[in-house]
Protein backbone atom coordinates (compact mmCIF):
# COMPACT_ATOMS: atom_id res chain seq x y z
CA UNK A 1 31.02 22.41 6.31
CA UNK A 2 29.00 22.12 2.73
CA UNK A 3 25.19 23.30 2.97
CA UNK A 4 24.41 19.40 2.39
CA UNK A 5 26.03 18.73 5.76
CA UNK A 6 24.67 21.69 7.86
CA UNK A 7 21.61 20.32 7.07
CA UNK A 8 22.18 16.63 8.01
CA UNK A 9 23.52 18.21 11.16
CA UNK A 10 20.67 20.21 11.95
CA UNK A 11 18.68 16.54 11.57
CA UNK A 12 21.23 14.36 13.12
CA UNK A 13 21.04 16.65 16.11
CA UNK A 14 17.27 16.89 15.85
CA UNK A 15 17.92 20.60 15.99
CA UNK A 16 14.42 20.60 12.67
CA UNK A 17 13.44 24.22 13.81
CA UNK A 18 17.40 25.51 12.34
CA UNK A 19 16.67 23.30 8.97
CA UNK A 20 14.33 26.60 7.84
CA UNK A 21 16.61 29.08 8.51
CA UNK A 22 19.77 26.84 6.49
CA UNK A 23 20.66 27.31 2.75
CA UNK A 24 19.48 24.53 0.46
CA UNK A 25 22.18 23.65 -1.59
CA UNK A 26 22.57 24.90 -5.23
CA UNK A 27 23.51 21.08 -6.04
CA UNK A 28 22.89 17.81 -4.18
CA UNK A 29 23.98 13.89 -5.42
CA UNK A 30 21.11 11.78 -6.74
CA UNK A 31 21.26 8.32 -8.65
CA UNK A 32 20.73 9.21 -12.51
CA UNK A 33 19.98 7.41 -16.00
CA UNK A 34 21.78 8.96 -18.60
CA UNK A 35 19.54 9.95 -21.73
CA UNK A 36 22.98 9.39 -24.11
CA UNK A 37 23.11 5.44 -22.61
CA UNK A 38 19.09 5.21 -23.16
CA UNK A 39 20.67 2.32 -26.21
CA UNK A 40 23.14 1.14 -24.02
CA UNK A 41 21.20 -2.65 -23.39
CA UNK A 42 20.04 -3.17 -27.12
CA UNK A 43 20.09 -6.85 -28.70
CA UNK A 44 20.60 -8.21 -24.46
CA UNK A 45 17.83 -10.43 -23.19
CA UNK A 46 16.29 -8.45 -19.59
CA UNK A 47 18.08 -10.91 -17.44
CA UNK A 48 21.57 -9.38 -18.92
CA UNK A 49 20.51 -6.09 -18.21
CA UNK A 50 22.79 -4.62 -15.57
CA UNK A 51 22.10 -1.53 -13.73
CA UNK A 52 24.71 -1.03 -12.20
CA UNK A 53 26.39 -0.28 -15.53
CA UNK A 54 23.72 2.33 -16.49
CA UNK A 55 22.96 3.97 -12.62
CA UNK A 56 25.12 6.87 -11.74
CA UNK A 57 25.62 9.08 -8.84
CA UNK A 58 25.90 12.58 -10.48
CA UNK A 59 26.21 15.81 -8.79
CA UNK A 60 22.52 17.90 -10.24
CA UNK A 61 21.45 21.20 -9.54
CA UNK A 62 18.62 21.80 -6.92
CA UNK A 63 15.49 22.23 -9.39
CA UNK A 64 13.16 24.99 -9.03
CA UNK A 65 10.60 24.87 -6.50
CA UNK A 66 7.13 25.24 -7.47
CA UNK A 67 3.82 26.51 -6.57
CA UNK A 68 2.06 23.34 -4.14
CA UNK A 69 5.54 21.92 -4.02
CA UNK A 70 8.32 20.78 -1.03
CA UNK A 71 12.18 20.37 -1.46
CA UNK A 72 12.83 17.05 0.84
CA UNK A 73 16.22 16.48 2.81
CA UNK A 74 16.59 12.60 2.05
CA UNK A 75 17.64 10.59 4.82
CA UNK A 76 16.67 7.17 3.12
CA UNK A 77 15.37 5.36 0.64
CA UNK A 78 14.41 2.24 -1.32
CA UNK A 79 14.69 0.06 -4.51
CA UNK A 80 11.44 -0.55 -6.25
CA UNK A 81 10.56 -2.67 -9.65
CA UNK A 82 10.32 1.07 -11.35
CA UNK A 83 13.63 1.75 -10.76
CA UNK A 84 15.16 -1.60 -12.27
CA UNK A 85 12.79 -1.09 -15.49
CA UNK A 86 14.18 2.54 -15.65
CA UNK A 87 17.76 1.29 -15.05
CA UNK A 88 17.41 -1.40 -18.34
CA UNK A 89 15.10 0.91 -19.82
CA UNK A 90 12.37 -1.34 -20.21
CA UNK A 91 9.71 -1.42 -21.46
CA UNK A 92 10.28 2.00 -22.72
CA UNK A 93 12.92 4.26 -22.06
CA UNK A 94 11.66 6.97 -19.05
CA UNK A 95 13.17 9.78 -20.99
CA UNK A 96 9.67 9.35 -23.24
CA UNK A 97 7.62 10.02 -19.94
CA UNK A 98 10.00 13.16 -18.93
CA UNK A 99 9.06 14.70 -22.62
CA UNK A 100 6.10 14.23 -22.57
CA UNK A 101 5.82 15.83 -18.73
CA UNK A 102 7.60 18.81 -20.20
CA UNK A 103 5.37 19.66 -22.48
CA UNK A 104 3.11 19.78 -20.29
CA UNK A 105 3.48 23.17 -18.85
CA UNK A 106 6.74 26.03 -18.42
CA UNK A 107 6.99 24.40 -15.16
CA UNK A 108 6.64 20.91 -16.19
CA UNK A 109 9.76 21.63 -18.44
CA UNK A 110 11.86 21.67 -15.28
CA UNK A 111 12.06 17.42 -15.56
CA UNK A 112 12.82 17.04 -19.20
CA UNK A 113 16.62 16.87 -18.80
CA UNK A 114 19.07 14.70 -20.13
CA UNK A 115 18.99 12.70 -17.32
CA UNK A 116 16.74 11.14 -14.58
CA UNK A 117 17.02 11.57 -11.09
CA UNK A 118 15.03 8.48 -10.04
CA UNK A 119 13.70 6.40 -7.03
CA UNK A 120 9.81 6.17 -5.67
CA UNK A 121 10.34 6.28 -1.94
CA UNK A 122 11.88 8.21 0.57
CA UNK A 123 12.09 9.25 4.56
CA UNK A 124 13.40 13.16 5.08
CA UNK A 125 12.85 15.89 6.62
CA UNK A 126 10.95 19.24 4.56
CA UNK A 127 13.44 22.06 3.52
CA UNK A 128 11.19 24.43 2.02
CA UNK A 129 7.61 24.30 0.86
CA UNK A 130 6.29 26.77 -2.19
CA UNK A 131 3.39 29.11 -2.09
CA UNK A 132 0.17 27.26 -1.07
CA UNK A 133 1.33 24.89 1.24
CA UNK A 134 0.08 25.14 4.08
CA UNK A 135 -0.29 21.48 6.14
CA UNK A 136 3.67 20.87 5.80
CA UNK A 137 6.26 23.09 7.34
CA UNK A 138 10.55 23.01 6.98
CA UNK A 139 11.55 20.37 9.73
CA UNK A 140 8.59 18.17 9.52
CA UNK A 141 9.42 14.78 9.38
CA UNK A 142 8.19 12.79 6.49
CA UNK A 143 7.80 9.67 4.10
CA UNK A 144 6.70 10.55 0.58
CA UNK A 145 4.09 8.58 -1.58
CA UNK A 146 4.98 8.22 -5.42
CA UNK A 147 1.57 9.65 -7.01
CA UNK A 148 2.36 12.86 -8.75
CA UNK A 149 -1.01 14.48 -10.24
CA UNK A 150 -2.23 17.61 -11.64
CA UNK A 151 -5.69 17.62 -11.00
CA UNK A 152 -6.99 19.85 -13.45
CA UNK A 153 -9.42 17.93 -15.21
CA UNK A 154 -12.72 15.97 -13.98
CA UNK A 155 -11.36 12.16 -13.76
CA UNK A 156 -9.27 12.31 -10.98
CA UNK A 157 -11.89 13.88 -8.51
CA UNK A 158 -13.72 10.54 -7.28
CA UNK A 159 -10.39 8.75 -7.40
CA UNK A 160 -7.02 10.28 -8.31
CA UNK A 161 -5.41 7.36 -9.87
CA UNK A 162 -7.76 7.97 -12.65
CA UNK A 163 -6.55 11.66 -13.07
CA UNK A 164 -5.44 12.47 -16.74
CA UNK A 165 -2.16 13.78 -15.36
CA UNK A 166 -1.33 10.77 -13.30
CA UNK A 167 2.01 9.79 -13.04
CA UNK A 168 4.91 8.20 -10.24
CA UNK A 169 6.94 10.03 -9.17
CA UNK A 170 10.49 9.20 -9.75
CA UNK A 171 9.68 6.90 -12.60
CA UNK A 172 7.37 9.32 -14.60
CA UNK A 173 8.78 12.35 -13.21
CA UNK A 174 12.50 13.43 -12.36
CA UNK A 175 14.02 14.30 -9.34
CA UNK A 176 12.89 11.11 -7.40
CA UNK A 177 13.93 9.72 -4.09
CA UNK A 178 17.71 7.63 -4.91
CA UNK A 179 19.00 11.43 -3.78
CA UNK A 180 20.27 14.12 -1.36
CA UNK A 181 17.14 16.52 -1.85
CA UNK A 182 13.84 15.17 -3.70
CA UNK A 183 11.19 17.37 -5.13
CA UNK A 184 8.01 16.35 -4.57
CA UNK A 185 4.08 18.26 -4.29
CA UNK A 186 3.35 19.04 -0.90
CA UNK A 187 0.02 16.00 -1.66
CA UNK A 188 2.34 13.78 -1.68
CA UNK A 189 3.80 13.75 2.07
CA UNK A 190 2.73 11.74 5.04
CA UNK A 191 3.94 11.65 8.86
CA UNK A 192 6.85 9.83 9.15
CA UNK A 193 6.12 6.54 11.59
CA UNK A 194 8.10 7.69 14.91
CA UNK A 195 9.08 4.33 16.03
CA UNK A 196 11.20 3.74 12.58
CA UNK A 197 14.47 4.39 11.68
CA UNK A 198 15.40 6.43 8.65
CA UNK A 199 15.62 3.38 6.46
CA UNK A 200 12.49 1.89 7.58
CA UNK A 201 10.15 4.38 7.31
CA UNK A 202 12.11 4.85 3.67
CA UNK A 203 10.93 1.64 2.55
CA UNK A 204 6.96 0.59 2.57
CA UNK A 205 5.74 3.72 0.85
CA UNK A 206 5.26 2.34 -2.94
CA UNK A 207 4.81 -1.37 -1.82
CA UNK A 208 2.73 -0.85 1.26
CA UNK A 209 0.15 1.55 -0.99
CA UNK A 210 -0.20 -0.97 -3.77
CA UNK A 211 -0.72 -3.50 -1.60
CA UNK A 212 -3.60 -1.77 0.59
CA UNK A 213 -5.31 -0.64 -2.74
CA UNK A 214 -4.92 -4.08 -4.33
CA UNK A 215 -6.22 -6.12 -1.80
CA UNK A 216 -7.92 -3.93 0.69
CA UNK A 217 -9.35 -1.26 -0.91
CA UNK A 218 -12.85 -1.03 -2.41
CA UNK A 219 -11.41 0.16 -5.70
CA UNK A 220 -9.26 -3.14 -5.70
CA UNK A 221 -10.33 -6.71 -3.92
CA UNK A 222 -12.60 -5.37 -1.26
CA UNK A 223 -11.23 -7.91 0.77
CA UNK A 224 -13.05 -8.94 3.84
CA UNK A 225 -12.45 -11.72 6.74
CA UNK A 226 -12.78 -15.21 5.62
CA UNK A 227 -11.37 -14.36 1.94
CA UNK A 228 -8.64 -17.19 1.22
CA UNK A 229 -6.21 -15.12 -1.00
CA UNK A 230 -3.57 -15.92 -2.83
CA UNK A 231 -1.05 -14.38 -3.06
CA UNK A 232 2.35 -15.18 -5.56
CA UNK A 233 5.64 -14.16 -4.34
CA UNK A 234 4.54 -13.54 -0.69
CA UNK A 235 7.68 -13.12 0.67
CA UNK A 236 8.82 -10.37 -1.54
CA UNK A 237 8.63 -6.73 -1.76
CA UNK A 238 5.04 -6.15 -2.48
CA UNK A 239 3.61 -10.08 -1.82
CA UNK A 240 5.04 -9.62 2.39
CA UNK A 241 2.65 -6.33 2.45
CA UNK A 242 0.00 -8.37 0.93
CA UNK A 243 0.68 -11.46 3.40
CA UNK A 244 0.41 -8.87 6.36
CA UNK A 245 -2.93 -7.14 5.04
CA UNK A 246 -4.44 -10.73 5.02
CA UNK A 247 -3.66 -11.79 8.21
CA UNK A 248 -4.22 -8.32 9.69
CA UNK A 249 -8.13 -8.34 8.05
CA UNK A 250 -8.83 -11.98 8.81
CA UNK A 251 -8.21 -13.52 5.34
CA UNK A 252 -6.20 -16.55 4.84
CA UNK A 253 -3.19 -16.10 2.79
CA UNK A 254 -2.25 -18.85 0.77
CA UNK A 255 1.37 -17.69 0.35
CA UNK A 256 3.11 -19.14 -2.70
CA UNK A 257 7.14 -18.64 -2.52
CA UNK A 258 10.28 -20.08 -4.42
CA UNK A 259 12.58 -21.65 -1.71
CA UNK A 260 12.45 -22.79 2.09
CA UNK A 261 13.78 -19.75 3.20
CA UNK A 262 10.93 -17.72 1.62
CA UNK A 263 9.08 -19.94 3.36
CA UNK A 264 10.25 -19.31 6.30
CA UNK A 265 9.39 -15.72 6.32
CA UNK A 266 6.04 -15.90 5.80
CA UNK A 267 5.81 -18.48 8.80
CA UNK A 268 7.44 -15.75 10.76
CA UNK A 269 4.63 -13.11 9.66
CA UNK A 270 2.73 -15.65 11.10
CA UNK A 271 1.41 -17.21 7.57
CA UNK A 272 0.55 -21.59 8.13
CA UNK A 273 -0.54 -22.47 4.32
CA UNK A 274 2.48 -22.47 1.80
CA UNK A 275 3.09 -23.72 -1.43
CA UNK A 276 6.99 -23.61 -2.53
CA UNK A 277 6.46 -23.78 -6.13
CA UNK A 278 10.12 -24.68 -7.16
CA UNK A 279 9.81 -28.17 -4.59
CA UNK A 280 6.58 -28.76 -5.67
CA UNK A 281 8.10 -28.39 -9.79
CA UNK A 282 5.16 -26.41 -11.40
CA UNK A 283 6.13 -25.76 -14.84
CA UNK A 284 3.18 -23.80 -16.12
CA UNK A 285 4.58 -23.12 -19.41
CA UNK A 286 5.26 -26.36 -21.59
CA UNK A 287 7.24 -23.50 -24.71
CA UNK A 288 7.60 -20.46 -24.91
CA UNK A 289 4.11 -20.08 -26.29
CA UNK A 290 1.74 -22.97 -25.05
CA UNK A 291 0.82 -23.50 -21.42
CA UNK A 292 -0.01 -26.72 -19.68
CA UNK A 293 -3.75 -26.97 -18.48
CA UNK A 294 -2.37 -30.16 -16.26
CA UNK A 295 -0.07 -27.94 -14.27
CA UNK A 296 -2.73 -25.14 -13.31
CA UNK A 297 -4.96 -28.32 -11.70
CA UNK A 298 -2.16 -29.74 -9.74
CA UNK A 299 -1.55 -26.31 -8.99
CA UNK A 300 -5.52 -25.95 -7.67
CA UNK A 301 -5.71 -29.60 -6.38
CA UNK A 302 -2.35 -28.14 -4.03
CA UNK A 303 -4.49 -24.94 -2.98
CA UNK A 304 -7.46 -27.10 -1.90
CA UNK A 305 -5.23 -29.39 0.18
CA UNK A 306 -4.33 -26.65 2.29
CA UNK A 307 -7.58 -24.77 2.28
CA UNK A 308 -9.61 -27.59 3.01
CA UNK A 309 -11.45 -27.90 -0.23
CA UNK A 310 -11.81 -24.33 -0.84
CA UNK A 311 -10.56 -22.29 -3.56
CA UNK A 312 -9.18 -18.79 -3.85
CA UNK A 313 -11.58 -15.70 -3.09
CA UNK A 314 -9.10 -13.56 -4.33
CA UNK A 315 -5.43 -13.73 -6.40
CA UNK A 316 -3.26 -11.48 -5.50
CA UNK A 317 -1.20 -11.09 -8.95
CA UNK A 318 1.85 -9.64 -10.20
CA UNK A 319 4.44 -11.61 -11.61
CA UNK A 320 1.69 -11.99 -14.81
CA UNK A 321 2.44 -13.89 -18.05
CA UNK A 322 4.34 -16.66 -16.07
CA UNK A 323 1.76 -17.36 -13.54
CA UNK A 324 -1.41 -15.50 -15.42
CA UNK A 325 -2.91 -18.44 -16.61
CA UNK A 326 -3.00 -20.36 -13.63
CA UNK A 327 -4.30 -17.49 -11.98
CA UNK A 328 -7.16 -17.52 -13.90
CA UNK A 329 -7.73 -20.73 -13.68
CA UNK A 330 -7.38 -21.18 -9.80
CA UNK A 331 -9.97 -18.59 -8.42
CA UNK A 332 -12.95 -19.75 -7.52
CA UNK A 333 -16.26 -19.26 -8.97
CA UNK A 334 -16.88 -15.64 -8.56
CA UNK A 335 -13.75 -14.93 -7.88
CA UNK A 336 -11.36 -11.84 -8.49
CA UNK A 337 -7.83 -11.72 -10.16
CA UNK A 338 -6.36 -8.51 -9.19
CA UNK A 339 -3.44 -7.69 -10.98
CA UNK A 340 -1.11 -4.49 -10.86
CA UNK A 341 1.96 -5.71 -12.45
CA UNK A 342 4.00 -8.00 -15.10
CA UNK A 343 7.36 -8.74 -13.77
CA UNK A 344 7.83 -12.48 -15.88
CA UNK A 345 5.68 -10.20 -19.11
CA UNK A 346 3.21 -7.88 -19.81
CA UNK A 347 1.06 -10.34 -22.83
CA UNK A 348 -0.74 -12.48 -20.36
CA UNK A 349 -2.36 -15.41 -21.73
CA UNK A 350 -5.38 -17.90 -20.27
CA UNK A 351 -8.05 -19.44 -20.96
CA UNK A 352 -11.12 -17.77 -21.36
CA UNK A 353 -13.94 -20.13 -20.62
CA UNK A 354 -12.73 -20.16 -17.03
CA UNK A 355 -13.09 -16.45 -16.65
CA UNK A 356 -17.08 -15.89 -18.26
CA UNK A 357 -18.15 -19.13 -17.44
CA UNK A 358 -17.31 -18.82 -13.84
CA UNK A 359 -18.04 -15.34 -13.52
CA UNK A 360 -14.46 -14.55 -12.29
CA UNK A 361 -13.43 -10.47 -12.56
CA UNK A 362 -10.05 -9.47 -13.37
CA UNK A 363 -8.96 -5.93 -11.53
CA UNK A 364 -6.69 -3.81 -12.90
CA UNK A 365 -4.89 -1.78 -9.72
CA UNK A 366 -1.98 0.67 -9.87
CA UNK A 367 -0.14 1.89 -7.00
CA UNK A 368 -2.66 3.94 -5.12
CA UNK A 369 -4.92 7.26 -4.32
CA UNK A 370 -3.62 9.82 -1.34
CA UNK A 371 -6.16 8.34 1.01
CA UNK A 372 -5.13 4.60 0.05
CA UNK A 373 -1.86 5.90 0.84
CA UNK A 374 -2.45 7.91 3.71
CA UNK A 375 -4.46 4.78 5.85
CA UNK A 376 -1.38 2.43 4.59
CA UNK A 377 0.92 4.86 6.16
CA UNK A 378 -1.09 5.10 9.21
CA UNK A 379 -1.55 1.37 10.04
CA UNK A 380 2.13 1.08 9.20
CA UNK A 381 2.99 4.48 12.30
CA UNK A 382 0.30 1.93 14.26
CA UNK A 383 2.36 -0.92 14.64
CA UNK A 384 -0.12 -2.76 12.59
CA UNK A 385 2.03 -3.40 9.17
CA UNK A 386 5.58 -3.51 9.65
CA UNK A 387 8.05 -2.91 6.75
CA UNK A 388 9.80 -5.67 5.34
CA UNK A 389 13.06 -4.00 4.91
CA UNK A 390 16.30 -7.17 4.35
CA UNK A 391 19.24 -5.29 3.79
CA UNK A 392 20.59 -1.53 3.04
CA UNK A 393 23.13 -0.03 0.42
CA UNK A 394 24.91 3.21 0.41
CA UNK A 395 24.03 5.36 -2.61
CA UNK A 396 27.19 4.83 -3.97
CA UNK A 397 26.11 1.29 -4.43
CA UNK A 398 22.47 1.63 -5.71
CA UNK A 399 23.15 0.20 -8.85
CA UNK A 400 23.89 -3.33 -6.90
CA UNK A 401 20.93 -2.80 -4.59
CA UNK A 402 18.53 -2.28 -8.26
CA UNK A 403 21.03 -5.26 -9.46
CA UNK A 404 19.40 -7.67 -6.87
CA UNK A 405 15.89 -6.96 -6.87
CA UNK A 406 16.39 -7.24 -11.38
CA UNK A 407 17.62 -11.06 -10.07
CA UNK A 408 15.49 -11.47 -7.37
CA UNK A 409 18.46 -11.95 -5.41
CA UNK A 410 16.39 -10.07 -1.91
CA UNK A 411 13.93 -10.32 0.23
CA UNK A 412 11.36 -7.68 1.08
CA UNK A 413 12.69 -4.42 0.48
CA UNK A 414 16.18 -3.35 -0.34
CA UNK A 415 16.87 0.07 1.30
CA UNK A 416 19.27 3.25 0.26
CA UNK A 417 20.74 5.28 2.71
CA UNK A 418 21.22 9.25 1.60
CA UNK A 419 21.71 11.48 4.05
CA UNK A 420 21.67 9.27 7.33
CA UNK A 421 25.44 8.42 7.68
CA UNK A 422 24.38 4.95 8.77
CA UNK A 423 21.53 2.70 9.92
CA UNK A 424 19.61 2.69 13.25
CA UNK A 425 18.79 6.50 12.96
CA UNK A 426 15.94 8.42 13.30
CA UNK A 427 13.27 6.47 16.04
CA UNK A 428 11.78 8.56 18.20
CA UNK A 429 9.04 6.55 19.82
CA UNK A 430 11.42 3.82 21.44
CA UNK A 431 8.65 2.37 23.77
CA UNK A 432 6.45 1.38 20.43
CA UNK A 433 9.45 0.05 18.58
CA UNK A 434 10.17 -2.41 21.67
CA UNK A 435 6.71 -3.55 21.61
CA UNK A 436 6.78 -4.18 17.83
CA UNK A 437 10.70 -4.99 16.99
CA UNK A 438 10.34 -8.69 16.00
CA UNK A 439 7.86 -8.00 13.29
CA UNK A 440 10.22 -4.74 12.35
CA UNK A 441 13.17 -7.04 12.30
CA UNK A 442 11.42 -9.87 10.46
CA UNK A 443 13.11 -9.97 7.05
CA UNK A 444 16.72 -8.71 8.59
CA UNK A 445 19.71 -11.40 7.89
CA UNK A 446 17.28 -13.54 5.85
């Protein structure tokens, strides 16, 4: 038996005290870019990007461990937006963020390679930690979130998003989560939720964290009870943690979706005011560089209908230059636009006069601080949040899984599995998962 499989044993037997005394591995699979194909997609529109053409499964070596640092035994983990942009390499190619990393420091040099080891979630168990760590131990059971910093400098010490060192891990970094064995600093691990399976637990981490900082956070919306919010693509990866946050705080979500069955998932989170914007035909782009004012009003007059007159507290945006405008446009008086992503575009365009003359803010918010994090995590190992997990791949097949979140082709979160040798693996509080498995199971078959 290989080192790899000793260990998956040791876990699959839930025999964690043997997993310090085991080898690691001189060499473990992880999904890869190739630094040589970085070219591969020039002169193709995004939509003709395909991943699977430029995500491999390559046998890597084991990199050094580091001071503050833990090698992870993958069992699981997930597909985020990061990993399709890294896959098309858009906007930029990541091998310009693993260069500039390695210049960083002799041990920073470790992820400048010639190719990336990617992926921004996982669910494993700790192989070895490096000097300094001291609240994580070899067996321990853990999810990982993506924030890798450095801490050095003054910024990051109120909030560490704003470190100068900030980056995500397994987008900004190498030797991310798509793998056997991660590396990843010891601040960057949280319990794994004991009523979850491997692939579960594998999938909120990214998602659920810039979620809770976007909406719930004081450094994001500061949303409280009452707040209608609205939130675009609510059934999807990040938009289902956002429809849960509302509805767990006391908000109403206005949940805006793209077909019935979308719909239907956000009735099943238990979501009553829904706007499917493909029946209801908003176009709010007339060309390619002039919007239609008319469209953003129907678009409000549709809101009030369901709120009763009132219009959003707080939007809840990410798909930005497609739906930007109409964000704008749509809050209420005082209202906040809180924005942490551009899947449709990155130059946004509205009108201004809505924005200073109502007083509206717009929020930047990007993934999210340890604590953020940390209280995500925990109201997910509550039974509070569930994870919105559809389907899973084998890691052979992660370049289909990144394939249908590029097309939008899912719903919630698409898992990997690494090291588990199939699904269903992994919960050890049974009695909480009973109480909770229809809100576990809610985006399953969909």
């Amino acid at each position: 038996m290989t080192q790899l499989g000793e260990i998956q044993q040791a876990i699959l037997n839930d025999d964690l005290g043997a997993v310090a005394s085991l080898d690691v591995p001189e060499t473990y699979r992880g999904v890869t870019v190739h630094k040589d194909e970085a070219g591969m997609f020039e002169g193709l529109e995004s939509r003709d990007k395909d991943p699977r053409k430029s995500l491999h499964v390559d046998e890597v070596p084991t990199p050094e461990l580091g001071p503050g640092e833990a090698l992870v035994a993958v069992m699981a983990s997930a597909i985020n937006y990061n990993t399709v942009w890294t896959s098309i390499f858009e906007p930029v190619s990541t091998f310009k963020f693993l260069e500039r990393y390695g210049r960083l420091s002799p041990l920073a040099k470790r992820h400048d390679l010639p190719y990336h080891v990617v992926g921004s979630d996982l669910s494993g168990v700790v192989l070895r930690t490096g000097a300094g760590v001291h609240n994580w131990k070899p067996g321990d059971e853990v999810v990982a979130h993506c924030l890798n910093v450095e801490l050095e400098g003054p910024d990051g010490h109120n909030d560490t998003m704003l470190d100068s060192e900030q980056r995500i891990w397994g987008f900004e970094t190498n030797f991310g989560g798509l793998a056997e064995i991660a590396l990843v600093k010891a601040n960057q691990l949280m319990p794994k939720p004991d009523h979850l399976t491997w692939e579960e637990a594998a999938s909120p981490g990214l998602v659920n964290s810039t979620a809770y900082r976007q909406l719930v956070s004081r450094n994001g919306a500061d949303m409280k009870q009452g707040d209608v919010v609205l939130i675009w693509g609510a059934s999807g990866g990040l938009g289902s943690y956002a429809t849960q946050y509302a509805l767990n705080g006391g908000a109403i979500p206005v949940c805006v979706v793209s077909s019935p069955e979308k719909a239907e998932i956000c009735r099943k989170l238990g979501a009553e005011l829904i706007i499917d914007r493909n029946a209801e035909g908003y176009r709010f782009w007339k060309d390619e560089h002039n919007q239609d004012p008319k469209e953003w009003q129907r678009f409000g007059k549709k809101i009030r209908e369901l709120t009763g007159g009132e219009d959003p507290d707080i939007v809840f945006e990410h798909p930005g230059r497609e739906t930007f405008g109409a964000s704008v446009y749509a809050a209420r008086k005082g209202g906040t636009i809180v924005t942490c992503a551009s899947t449709s575009g990155y130059m946004h365009q509205y009108d201004n006069r809505y924005l200073w003359m109502n007083l509206k803010r717009i929020i930047g918010s990007h993934f999210a601080n340890y604590r953020e994090s940390w209280e995500a995590n925990r109201l997910i190992a509550k039974g509070l949040i569930h994870p919105t997990l559809s389907k899973t791949y084998a890691l052979e097949d992660t370049g289909q899984a990144a394939l249908d979140v590029h097309r939008n082709a899912h719903q919630g979160k698409v898992g990997v599995l690494t090291l588990a040798p199939e699904e269903g693996l992994g919960v050890r509080n049974h009695e909480l998962r009973e109480k909770h498995i229809d809100g576990i199971n809610a985006f399953r078959n969909v």
